[in-house]
Protein backbone atom coordinates (compact mmCIF):
# COMPACT_ATOMS: atom_id res chain seq x y z
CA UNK A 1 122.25 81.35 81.58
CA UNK A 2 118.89 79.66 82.68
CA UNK A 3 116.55 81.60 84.22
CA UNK A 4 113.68 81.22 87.03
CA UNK A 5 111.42 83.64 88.69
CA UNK A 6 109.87 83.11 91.66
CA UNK A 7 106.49 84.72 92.20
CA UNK A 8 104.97 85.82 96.09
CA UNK A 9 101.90 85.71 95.91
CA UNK A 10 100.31 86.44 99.70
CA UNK A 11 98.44 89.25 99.46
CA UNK A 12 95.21 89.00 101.48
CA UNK A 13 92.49 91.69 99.20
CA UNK A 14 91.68 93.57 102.61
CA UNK A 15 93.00 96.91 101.01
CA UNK A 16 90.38 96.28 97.86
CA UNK A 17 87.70 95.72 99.95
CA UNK A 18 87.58 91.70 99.09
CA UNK A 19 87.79 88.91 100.80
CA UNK A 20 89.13 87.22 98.18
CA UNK A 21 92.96 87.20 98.03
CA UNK A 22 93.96 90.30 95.90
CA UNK A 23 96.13 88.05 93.46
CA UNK A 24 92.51 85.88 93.03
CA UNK A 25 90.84 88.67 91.88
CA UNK A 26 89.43 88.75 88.15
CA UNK A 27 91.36 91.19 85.94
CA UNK A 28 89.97 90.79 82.49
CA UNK A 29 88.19 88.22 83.02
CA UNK A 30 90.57 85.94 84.80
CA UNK A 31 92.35 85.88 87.67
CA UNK A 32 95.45 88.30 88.21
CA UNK A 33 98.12 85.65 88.82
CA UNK A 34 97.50 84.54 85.72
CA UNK A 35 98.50 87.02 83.65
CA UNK A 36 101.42 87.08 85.56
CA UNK A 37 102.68 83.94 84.96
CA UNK A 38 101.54 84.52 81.86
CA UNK A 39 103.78 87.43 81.07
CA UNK A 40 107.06 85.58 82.64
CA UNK A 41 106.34 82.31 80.44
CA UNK A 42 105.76 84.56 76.99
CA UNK A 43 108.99 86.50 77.53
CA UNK A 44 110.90 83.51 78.10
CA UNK A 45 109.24 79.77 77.63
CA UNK A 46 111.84 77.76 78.84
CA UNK A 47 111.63 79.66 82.08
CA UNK A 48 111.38 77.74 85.54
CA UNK A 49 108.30 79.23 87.25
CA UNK A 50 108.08 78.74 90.64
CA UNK A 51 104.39 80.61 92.74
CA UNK A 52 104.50 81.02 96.41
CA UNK A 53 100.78 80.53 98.02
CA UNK A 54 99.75 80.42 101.47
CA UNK A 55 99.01 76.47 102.11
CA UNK A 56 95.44 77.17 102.62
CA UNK A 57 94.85 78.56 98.88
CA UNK A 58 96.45 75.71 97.20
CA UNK A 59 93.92 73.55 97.10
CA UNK A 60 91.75 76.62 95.87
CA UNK A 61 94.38 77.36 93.31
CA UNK A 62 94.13 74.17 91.36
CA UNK A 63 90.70 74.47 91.37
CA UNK A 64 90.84 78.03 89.68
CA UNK A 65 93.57 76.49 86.82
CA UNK A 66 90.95 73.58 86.07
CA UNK A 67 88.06 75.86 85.81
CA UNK A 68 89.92 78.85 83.64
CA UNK A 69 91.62 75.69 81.51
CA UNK A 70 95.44 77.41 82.65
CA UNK A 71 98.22 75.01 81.59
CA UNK A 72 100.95 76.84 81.73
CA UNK A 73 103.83 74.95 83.70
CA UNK A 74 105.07 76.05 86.70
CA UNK A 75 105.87 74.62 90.42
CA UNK A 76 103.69 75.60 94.33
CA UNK A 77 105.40 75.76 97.03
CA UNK A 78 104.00 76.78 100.06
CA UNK A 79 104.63 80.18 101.59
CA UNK A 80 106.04 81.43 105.05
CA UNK A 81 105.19 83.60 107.99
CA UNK A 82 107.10 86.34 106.35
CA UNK A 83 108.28 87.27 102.68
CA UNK A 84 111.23 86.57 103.74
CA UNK A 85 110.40 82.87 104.56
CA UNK A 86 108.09 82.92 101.51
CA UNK A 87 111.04 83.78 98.58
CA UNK A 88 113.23 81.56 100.56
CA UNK A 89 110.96 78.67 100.49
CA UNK A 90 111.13 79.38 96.61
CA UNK A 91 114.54 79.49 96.52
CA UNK A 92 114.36 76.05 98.01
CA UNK A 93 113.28 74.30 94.18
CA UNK A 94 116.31 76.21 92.38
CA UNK A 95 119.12 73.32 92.87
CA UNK A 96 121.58 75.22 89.81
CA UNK A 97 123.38 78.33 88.84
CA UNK A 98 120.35 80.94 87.16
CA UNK A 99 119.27 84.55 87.21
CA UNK A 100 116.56 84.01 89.00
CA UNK A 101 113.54 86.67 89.57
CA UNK A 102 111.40 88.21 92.63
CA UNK A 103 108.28 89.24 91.86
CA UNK A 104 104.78 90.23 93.29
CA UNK A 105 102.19 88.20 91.72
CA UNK A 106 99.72 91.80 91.72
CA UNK A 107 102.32 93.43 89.47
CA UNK A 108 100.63 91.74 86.53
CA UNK A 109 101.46 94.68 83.97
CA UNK A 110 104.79 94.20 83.81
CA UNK A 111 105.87 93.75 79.90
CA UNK A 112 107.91 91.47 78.32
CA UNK A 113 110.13 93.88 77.13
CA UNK A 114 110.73 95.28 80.26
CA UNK A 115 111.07 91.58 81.90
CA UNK A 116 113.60 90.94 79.34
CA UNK A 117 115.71 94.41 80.05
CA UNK A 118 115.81 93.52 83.43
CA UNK A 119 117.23 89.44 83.48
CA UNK A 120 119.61 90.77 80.73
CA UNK A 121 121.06 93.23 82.65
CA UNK A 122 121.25 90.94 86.14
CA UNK A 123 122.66 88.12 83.72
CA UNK A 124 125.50 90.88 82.57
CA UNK A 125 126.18 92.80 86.15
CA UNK A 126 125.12 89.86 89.04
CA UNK A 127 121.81 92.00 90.09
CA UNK A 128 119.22 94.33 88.74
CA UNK A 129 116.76 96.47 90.71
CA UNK A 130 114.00 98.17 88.66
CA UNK A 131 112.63 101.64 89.69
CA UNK A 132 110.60 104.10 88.62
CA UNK A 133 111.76 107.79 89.36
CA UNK A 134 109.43 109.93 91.74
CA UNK A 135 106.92 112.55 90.10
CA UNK A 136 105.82 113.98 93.26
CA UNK A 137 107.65 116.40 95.85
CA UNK A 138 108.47 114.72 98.51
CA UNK A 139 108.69 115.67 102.41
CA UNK A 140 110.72 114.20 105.43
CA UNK A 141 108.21 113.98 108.51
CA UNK A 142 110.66 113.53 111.90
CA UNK A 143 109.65 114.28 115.21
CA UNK A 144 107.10 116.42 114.47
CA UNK A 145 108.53 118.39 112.02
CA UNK A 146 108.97 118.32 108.24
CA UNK A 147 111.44 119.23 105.64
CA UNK A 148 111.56 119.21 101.79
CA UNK A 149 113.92 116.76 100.20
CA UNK A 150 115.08 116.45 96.71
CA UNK A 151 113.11 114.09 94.88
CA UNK A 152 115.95 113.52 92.39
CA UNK A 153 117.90 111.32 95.17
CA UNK A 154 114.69 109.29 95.45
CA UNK A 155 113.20 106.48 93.18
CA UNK A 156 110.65 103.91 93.20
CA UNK A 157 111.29 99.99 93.59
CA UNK A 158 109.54 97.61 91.62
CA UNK A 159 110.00 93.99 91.29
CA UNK A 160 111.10 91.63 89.39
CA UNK A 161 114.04 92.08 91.55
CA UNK A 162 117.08 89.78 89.18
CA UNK A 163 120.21 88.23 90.74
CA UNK A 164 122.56 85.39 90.03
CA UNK A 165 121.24 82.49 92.49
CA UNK A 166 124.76 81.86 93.73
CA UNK A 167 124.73 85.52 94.84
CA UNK A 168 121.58 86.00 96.68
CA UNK A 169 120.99 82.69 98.19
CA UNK A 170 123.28 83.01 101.04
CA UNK A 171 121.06 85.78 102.13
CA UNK A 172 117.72 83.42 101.93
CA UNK A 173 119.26 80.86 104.04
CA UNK A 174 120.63 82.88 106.67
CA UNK A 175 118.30 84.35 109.55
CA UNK A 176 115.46 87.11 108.82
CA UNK A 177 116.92 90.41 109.96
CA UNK A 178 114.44 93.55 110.61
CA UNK A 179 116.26 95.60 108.20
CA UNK A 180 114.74 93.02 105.05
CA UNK A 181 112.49 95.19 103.24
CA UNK A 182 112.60 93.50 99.81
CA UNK A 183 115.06 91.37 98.22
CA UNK A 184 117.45 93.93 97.33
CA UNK A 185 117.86 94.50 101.20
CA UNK A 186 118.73 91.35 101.91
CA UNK A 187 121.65 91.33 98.77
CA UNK A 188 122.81 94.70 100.26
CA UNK A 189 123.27 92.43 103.52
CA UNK A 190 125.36 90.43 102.34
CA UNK A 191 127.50 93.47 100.94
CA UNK A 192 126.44 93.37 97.27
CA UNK A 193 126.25 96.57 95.51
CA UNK A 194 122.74 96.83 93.80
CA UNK A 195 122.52 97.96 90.20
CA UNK A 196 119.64 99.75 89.36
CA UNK A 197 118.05 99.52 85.75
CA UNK A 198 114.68 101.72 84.46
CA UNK A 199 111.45 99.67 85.24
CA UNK A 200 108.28 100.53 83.74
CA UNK A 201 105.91 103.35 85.07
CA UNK A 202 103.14 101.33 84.73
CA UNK A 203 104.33 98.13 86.55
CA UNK A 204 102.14 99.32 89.71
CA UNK A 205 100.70 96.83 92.25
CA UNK A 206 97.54 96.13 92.76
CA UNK A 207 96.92 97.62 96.17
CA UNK A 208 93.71 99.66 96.17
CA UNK A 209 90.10 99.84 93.78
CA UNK A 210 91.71 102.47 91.91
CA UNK A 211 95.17 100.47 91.22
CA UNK A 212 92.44 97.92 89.93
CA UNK A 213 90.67 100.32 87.36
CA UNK A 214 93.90 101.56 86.05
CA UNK A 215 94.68 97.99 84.87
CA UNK A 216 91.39 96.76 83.42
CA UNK A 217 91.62 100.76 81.38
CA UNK A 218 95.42 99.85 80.64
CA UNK A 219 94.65 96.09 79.43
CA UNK A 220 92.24 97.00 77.60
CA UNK A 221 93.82 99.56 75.49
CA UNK A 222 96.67 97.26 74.43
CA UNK A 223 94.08 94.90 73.33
C-alpha cells in the first residue's frame, strides 16, 4: 500500500525562548524540520510528503531549503486556525487509498525503524497509535483534592499517528469538535477502535531548552 505522511508544523518557539518558529530552529546545524523530513523520506523514498506551514513562513521556508541546499521532495500546503484545520488541509493533496501519517514536525528523533513498525502495523490493522509507557507516579488533581492513580492504565502518545486514508478522512472533513485532541480522537469519533503499538522513548518533542539539549546530546552520539 502507498504511503504519505503529513507533517504539522505550527509551532511558534515561545516555550524555547525564540522568536523563531520552534520547527526553524537549528538542530545540528540545520533546521529541525529537516531532519524530519529527512527521517520519513530515508525510511521510505517513494513516500508522498506533504508539510503544513502557517502561510506567512512559506515564503521563509523556501528561502531556508535554497540556503541549506535541501532537495528532498515533498508538497506545502498552508495551515489552519486549528490542527484540526491544519491535518485536514493536508489531507486535502491525498486523492488515493494510503496509510497515511500524522506527525509533529519537532519530533525529529523519531527512527526509521520505529517509523517503519508503526505504517506496518496501521497497513496490517487500519490504525496505529504509538506510546510510550509512563515512568513517573502519577496523581488525579479534582476539585481541590488529589488521588494516586495507577500509572500502568496510563501511557504516553506520540505521533506519527498511521491510518488507512479511507478510514480517517471522514473525520477531517466533518466539523471540528472540542473533544479533538490529536488525530486518534478524531478516529475514535468516528467509532474506530485505536490500536496501540510501542513508540520510541526518545521520540520527545521539542517543547522546552532542555527538550533541545537532549537532542543535539542524542544526535550526536549516533553520529
Amino acid at each position: 500500500m502507498q504511503k504519505a505522511i503529513i507533517i504539522v508544523a505550527g509551532g511558534s518557539g515561545s516555550r524555547l525562548g525564540s522568536d523563531i518558529p520552534k520547527q526553524f530552529l537549528k538542530l545540528k546545524g540545520k533546521p529541525i524540520l529537516f531532519h524530519t523530513i529527512e527521517k520519513f523520506y530515508h525510511a521510505y523514498h517513494d513516500m508522498k510528503i506533504i508539510v503544513v506551514l502557517p502561510k506567512r513562513e512559506v515564503i521563509y521556508w523556501e528561502e531556508l531549503k535554497r540556503k541549506y541546499h535541501f532537495a528532498i521532495p515533498h508538497q506545502i500546503i498552508g495551515g489552519g486556525k486549528s490542527r484540526f484545520e491544519s491535518v485536514k488541509n493536508g489531507m486535502s493533496l491525498i486523492a488515493e487509498e494510503c496509510v497515511v501519517g500524522i506527525h509533529d514536525a519537532v519530533r525529529p528523533l523519531i527512527t526509521e525503524k520505529n517509523i517503519k513498525q508503526i505504517f506496518s502495523a496501521a497497513e496490517k490493522n487500519g490504525n496505529a497509535i504509538p506510546f510510550s509507557p509512563c515512568k513517573d507516579s502519577l496523581r488525579k488533581v479534582e476539585n481541590g483534592k488529589n488521588k494516586s492513580v495507577p500509572r500502568e492504565q496510563y501511557v504516553l502518545i506520540q505521533t506519527p499517528q498511521c491510518f488507512w486514508w479511507s478510514k480517517i478522512k471522514k473525520g477531517y472533513f466533518a466539523d471540528e469538535e472540542p473533544t479533538f485532541t490529536d488525530d486518534a480522537s478524531v478516529f475514535e469519533f468516528l467509532g474506530g477502535k485505536i490500536n496501540l503499538v510501542k513508540g520510541d522513548e526518545h521520540n520527545i518533542k521539542i517543547t522546552y531548552p532542555s527538550d533541545l539539549l537532549f537532542a543535539e546530546a542524542l544526535l550526536s552520539i549516533k553520529d
